[in-house]
C-alpha atoms as a PDB file:
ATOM      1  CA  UNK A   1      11.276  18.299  -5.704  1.00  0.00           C
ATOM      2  CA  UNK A   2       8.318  20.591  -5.573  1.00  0.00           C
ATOM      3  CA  UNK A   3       6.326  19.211  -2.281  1.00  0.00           C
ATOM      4  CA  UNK A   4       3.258  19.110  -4.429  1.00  0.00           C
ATOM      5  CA  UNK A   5       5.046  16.403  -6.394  1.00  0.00           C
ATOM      6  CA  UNK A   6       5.612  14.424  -3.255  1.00  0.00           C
ATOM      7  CA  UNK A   7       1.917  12.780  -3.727  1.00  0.00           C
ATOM      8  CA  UNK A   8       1.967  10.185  -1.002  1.00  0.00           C
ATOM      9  CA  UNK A   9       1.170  13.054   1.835  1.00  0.00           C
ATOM     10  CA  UNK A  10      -1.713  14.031  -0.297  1.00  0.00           C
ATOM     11  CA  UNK A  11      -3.133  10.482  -1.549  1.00  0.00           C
ATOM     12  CA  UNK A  12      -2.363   7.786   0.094  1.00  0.00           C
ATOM     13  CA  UNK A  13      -3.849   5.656  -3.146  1.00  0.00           C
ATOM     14  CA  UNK A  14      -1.759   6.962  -5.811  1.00  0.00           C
ATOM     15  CA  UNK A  15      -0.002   3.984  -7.102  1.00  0.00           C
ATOM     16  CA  UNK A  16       1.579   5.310 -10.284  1.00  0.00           C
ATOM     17  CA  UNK A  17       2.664   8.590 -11.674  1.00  0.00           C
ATOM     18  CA  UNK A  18       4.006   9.684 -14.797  1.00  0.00           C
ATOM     19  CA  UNK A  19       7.589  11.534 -13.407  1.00  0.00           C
ATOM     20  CA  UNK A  20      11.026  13.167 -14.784  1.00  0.00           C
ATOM     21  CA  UNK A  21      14.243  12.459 -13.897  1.00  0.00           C
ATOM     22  CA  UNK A  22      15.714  15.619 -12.725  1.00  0.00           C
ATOM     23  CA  UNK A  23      19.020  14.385 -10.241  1.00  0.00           C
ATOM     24  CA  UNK A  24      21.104  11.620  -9.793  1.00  0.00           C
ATOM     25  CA  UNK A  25      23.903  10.991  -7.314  1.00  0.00           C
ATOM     26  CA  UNK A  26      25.306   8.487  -5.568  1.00  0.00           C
ATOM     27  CA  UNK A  27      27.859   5.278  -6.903  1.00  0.00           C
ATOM     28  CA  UNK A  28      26.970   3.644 -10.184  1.00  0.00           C
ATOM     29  CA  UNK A  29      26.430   0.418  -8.196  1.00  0.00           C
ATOM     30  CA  UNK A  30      23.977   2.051  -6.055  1.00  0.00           C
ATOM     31  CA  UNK A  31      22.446   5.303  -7.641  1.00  0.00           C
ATOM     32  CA  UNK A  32      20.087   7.428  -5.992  1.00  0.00           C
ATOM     33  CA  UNK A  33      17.445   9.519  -7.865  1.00  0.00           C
ATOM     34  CA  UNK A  34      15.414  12.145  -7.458  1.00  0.00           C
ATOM     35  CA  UNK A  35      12.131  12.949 -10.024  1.00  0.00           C
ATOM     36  CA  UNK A  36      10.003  15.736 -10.007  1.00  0.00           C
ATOM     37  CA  UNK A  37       7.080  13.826  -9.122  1.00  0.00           C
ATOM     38  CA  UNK A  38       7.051  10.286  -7.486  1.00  0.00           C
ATOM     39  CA  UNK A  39       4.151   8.266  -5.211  1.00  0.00           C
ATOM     40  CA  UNK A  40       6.992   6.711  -2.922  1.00  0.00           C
ATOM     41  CA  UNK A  41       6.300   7.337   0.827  1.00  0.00           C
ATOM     42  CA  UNK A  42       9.956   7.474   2.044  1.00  0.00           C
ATOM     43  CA  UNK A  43       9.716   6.463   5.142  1.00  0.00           C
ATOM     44  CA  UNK A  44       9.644   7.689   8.753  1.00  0.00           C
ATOM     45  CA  UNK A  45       7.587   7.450  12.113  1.00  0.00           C
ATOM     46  CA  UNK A  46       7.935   3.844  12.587  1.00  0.00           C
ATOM     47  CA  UNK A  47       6.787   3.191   8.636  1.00  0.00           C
ATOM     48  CA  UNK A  48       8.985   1.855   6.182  1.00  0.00           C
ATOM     49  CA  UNK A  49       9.680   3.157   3.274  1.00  0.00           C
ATOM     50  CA  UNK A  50       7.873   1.948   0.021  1.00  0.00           C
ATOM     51  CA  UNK A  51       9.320  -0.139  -2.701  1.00  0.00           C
ATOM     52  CA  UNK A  52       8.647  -0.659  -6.529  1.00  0.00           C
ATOM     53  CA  UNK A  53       9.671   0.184 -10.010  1.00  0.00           C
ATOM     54  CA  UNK A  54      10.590   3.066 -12.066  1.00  0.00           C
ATOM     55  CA  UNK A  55       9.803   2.374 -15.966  1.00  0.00           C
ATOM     56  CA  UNK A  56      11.294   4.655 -18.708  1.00  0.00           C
ATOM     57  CA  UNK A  57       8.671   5.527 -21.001  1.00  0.00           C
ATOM     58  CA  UNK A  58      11.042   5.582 -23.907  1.00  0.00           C
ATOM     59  CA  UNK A  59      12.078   1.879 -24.641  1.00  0.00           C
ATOM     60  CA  UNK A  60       9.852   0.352 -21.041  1.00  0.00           C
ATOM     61  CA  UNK A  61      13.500  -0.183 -19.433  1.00  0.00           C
ATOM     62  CA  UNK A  62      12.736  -0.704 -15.807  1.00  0.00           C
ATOM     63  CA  UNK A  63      14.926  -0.061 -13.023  1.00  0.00           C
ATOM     64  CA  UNK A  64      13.813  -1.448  -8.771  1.00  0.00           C
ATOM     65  CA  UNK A  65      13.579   0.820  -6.299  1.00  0.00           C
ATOM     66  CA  UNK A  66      14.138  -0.872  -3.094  1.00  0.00           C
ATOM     67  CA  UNK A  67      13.895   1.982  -0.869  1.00  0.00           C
ATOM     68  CA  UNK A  68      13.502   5.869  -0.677  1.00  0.00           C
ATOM     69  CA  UNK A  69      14.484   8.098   1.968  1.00  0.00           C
ATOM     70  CA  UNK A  70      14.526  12.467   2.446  1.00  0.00           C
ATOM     71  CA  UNK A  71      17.287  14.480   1.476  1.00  0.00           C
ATOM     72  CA  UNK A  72      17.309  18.033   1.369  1.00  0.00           C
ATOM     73  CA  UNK A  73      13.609  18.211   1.404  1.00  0.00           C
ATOM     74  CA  UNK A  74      13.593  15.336  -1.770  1.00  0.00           C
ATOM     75  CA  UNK A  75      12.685  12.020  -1.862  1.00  0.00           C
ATOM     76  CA  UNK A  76      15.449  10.108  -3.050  1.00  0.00           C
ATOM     77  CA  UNK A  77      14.833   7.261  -4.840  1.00  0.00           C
ATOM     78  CA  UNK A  78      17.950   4.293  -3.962  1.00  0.00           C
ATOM     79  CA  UNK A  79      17.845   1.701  -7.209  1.00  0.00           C
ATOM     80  CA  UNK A  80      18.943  -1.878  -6.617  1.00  0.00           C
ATOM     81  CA  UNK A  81      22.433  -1.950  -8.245  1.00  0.00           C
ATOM     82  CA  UNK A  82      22.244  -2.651 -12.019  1.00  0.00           C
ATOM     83  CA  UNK A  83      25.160  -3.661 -15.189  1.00  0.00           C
ATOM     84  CA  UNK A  84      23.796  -0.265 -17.254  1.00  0.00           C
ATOM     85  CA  UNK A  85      23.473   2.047 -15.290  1.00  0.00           C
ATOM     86  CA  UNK A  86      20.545   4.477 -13.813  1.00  0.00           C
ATOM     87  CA  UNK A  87      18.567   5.987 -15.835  1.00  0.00           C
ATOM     88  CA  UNK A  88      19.804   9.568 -17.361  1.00  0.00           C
ATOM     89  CA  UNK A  89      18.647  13.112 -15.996  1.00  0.00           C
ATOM     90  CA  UNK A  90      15.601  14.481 -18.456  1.00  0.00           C
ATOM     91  CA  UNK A  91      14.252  10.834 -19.180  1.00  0.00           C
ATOM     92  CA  UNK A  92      10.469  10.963 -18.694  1.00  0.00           C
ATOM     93  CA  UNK A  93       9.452   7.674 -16.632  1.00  0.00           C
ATOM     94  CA  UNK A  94       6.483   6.087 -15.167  1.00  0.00           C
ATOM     95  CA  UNK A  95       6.905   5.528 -11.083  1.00  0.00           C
ATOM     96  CA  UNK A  96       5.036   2.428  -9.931  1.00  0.00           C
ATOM     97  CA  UNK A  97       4.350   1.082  -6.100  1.00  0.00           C
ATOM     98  CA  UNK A  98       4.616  -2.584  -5.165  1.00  0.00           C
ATOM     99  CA  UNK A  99       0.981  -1.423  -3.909  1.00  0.00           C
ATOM    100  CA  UNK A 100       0.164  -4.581  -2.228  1.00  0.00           C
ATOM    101  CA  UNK A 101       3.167  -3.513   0.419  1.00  0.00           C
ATOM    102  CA  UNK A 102       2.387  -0.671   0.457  1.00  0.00           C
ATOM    103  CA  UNK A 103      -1.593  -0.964   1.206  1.00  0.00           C
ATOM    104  CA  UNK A 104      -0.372  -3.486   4.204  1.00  0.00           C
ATOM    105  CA  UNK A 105       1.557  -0.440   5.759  1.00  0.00           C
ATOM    106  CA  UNK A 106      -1.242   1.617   5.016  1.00  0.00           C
ATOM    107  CA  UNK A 107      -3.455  -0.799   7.205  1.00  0.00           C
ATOM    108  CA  UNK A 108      -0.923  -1.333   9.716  1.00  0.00           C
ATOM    109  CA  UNK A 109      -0.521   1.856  10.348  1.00  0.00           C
ATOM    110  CA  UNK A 110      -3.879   2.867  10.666  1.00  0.00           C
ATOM    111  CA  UNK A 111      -4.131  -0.183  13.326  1.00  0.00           C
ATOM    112  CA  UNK A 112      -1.587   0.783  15.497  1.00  0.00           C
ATOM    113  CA  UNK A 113      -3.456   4.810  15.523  1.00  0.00           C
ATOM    114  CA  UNK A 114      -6.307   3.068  16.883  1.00  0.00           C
ATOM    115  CA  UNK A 115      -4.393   0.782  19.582  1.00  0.00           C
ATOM    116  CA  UNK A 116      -2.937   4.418  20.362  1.00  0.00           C
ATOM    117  CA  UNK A 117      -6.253   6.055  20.596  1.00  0.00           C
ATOM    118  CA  UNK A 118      -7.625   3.288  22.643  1.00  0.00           C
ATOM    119  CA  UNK A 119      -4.888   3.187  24.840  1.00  0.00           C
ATOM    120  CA  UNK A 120      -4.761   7.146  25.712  1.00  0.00           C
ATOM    121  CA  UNK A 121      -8.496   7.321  25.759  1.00  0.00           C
ATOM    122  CA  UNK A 122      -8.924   4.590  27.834  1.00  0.00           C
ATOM    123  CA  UNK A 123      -5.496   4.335  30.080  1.00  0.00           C
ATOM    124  CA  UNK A 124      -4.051   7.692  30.166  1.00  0.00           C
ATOM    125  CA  UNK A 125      -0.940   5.771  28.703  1.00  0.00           C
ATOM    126  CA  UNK A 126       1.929   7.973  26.478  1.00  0.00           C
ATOM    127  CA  UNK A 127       4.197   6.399  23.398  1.00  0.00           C
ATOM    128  CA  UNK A 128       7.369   5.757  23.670  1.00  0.00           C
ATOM    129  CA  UNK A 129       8.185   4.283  21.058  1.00  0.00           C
ATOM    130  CA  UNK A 130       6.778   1.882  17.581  1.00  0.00           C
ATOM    131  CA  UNK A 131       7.715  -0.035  14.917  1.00  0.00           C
ATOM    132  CA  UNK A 132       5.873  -1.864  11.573  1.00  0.00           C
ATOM    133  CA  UNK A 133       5.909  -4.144   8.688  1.00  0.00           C
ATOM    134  CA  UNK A 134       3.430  -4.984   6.408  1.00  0.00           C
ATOM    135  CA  UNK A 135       0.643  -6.878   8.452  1.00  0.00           C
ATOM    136  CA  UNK A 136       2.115  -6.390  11.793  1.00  0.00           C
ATOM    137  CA  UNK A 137       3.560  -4.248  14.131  1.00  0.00           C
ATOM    138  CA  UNK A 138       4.560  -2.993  17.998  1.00  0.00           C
ATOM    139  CA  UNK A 139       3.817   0.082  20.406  1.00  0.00           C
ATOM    140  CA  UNK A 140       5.404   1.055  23.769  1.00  0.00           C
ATOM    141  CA  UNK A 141       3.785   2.312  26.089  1.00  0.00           C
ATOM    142  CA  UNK A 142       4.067   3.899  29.693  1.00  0.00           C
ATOM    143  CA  UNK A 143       2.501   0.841  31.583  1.00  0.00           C
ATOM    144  CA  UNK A 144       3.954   0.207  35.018  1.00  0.00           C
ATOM    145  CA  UNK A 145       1.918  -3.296  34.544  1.00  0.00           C
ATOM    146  CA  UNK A 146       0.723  -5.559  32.195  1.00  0.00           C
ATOM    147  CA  UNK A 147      -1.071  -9.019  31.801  1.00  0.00           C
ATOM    148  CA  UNK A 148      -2.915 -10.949  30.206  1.00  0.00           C
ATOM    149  CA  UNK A 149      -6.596  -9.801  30.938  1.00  0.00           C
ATOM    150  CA  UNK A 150      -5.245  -6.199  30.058  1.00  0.00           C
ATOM    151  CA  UNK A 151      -4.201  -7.111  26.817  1.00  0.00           C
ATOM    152  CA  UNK A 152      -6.950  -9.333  25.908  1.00  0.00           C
ATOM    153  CA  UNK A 153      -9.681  -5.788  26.626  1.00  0.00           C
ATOM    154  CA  UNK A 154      -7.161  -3.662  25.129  1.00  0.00           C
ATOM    155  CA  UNK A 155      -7.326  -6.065  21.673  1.00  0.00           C
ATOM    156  CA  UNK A 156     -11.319  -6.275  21.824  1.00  0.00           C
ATOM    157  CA  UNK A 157     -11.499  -2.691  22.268  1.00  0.00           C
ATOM    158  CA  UNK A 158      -9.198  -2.070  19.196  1.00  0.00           C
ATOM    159  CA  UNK A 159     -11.358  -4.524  17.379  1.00  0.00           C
ATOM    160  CA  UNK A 160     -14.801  -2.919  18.134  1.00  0.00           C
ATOM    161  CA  UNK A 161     -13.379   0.576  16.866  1.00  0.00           C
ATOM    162  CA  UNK A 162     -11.929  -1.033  13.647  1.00  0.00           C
ATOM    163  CA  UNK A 163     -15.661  -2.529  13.199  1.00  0.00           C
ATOM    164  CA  UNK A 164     -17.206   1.048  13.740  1.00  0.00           C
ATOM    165  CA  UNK A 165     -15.967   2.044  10.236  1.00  0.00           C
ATOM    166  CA  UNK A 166     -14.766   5.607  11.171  1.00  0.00           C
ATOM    167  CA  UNK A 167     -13.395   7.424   8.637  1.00  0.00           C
ATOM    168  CA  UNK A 168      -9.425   8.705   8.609  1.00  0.00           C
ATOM    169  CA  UNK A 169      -8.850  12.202   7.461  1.00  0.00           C
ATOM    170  CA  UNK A 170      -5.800  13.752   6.753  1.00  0.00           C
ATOM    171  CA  UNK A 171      -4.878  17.396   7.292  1.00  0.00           C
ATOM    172  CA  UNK A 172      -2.091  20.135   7.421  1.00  0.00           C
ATOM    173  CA  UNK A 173      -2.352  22.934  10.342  1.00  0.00           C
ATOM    174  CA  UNK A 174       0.273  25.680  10.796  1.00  0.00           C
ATOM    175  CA  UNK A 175       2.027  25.345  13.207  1.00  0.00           C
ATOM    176  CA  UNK A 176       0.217  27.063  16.028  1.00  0.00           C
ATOM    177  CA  UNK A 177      -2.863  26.407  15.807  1.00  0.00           C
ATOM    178  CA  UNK A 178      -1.925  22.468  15.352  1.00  0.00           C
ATOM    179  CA  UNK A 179       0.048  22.609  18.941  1.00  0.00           C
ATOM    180  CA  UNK A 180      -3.356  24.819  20.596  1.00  0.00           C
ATOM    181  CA  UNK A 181      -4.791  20.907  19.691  1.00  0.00           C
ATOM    182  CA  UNK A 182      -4.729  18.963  23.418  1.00  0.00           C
ATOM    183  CA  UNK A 183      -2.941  15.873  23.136  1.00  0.00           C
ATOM    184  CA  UNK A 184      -1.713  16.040  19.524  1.00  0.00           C
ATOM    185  CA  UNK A 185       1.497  14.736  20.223  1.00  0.00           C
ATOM    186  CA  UNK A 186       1.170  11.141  22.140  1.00  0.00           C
ATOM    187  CA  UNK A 187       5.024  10.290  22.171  1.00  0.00           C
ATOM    188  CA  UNK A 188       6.689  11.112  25.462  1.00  0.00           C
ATOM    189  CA  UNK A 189       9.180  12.950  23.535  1.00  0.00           C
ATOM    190  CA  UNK A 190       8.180  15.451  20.632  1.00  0.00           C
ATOM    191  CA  UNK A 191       9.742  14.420  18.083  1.00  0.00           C
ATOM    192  CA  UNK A 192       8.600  17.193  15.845  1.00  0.00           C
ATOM    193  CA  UNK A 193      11.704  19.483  15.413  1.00  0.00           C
ATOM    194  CA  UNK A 194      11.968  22.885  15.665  1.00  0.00           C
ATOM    195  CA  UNK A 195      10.900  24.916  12.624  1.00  0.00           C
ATOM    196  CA  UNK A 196       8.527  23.285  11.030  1.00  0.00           C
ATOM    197  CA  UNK A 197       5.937  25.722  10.087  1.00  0.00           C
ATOM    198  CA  UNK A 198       2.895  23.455   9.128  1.00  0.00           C
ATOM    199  CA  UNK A 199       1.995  20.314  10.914  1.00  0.00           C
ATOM    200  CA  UNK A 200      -0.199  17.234   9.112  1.00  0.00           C
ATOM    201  CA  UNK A 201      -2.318  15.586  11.473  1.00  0.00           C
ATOM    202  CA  UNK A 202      -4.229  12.363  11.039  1.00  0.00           C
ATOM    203  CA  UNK A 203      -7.552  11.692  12.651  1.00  0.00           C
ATOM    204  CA  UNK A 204      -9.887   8.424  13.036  1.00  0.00           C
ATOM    205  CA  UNK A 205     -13.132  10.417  14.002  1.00  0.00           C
ATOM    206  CA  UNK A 206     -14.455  10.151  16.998  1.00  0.00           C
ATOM    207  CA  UNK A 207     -11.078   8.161  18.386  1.00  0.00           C
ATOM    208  CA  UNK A 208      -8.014   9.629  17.881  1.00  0.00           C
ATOM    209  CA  UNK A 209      -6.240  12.644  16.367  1.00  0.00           C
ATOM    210  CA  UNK A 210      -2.445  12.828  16.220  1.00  0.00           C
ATOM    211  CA  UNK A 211       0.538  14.593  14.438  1.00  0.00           C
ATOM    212  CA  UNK A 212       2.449  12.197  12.048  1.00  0.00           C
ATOM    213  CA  UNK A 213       3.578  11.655   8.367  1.00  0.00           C
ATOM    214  CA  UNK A 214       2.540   8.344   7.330  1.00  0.00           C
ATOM    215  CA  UNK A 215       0.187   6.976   4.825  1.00  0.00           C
ATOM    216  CA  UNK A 216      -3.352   5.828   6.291  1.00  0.00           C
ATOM    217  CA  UNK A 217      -6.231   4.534   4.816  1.00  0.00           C
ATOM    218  CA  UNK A 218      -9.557   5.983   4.199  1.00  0.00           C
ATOM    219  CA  UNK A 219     -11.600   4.180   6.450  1.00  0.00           C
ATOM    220  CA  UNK A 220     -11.003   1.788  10.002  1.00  0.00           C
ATOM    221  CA  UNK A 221     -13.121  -0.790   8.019  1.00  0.00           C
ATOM    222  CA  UNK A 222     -10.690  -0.979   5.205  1.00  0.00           C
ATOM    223  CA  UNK A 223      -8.008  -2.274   7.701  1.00  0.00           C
ATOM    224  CA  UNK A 224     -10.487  -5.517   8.945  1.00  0.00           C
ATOM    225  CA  UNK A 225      -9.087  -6.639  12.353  1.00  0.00           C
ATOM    226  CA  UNK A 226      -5.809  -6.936  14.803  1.00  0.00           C
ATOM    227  CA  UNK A 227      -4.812  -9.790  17.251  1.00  0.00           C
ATOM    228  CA  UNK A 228      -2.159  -9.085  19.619  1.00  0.00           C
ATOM    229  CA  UNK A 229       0.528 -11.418  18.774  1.00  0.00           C
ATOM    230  CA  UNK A 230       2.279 -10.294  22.516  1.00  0.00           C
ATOM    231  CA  UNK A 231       3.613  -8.363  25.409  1.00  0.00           C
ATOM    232  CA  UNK A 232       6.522  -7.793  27.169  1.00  0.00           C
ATOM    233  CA  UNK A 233       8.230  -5.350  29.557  1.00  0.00           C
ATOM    234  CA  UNK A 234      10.893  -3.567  28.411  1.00  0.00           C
ATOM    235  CA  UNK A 235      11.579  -1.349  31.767  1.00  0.00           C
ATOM    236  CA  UNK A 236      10.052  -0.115  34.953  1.00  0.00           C
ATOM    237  CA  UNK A 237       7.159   1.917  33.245  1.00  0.00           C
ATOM    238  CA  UNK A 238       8.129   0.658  29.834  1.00  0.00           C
ATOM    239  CA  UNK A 239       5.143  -1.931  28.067  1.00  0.00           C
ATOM    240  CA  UNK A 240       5.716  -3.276  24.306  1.00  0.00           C
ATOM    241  CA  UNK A 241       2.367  -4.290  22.385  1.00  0.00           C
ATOM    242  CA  UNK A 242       2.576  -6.181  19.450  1.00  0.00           C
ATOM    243  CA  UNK A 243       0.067  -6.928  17.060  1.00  0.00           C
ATOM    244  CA  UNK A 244      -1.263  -8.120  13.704  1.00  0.00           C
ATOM    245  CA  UNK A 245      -3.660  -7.635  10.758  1.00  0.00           C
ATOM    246  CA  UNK A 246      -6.281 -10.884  10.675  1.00  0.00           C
ATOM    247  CA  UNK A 247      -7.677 -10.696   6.993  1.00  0.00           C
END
């Protein structure tokens, strides 16, 4: 697959596409296909991957895709198991999100970017480590201490950046000039390998600018507010957020 074709680095809102089935592999009870075009996000970064429906424009047969994932630089599609089959290389198809999900993940992840932002800005305080769902989701953090009061500014903080209705732009820097950027990469380990010649940031103006590969929305005001759900140690200098979407 072309990368042009893989739309969800590009726009975030695309929910459907009009595709072509160009591979399939895997079992017959749980085929795996690749299109030339497709809106599926296949996960990565803490972010699930999306889920939804591929419809072949032919006779409107639809097949569910319950995940995607990378393979060779393709997003595979993985189809829930079905009595007739996949559908056949060369079949033109229609490639539908289960958008609500995926809008969720869109908002969650844009959440936990700003709980990062205000975290580093505010408490000098690396990843190491994250996780989401739809609605809700957990950062680590290099905290040798946490409590209550902490928590409770760290979650008003969040809150009044949300409210500020910055806007999230998405980019893609070579290489170089992307790692000249202090502070791109907030994990304590780079998890960016090694040959990778371009790097796609994503940056709430005015807060926070990171590397990473997940969808986002457009604007902080889009994702409403957090609560912090709670906290826990998980090591010496090891503190676990976790929070989730209000509205």
């Amino acid at each position: 697959m072309d990368p042009a074709g893989q739309l969800c680095y590009s726009d975030a809102y695309a929910r459907t596409v009009e595709a072509r089935v160009v591979a399939l592999d895997g079992p017959d009870d749980a085929p795996l296909v690749v299109l030339d075009r497709t809106v599926f996000y296949p996960g990565g970064g803490g972010q699930p991957s999306d889920r939804g429906l591929i419809l072949r424009t032919a006779d409107g047969r639809s097949w569910t895709v319950r995940g995607a994932k990378k393979s060779a630089g393709d997003i595979v599609h993985e189809l829930e198991p079905g009595d007739d089959g996949p559908p056949e290389v060369g079949d033109v198809v229609s490639v539908d999100l289960d958008w609500a999900r995926r809008f969720a993940l869109m908002r969650t992840h844009t959440a936990l970017h700003a709980l990062c932002g205000v975290v580093w800005r505010d408490y000098g305080a690396l990843v190491t480590g994250g996780n989401m769902e739809p609605g809700g989701g957990r950062m680590d953090f290099e905290f040798e201490r946490m409590s209550g009061e902490l928590v409770d500014e760290i979650e008003a903080k969040v809150n009044e950046e949300l409210a500020a209705a910055r806007e999230v732009r998405v980019n893609v820097l070579p290489r170089d000039e992307a790692f000249a950027i202090p502070d791109l990469i907030r994990t304590k380990i780079n998890l960016l390998p090694e040959g990778i010649d371009e790097i796609r940031t994503i940056e709430i103006v005015g807060l926070d600018l990171q590397a990473d590969g997940g969808t986002h929305v457009a604007n902080t005001r889009e994702v409403g507010g957090i609560r912090v759900t709670g906290y826990e140690s998980k090591g010496r200098i090891n503190k676990r957020i976790r929070i989730e979407l209000t509205d």
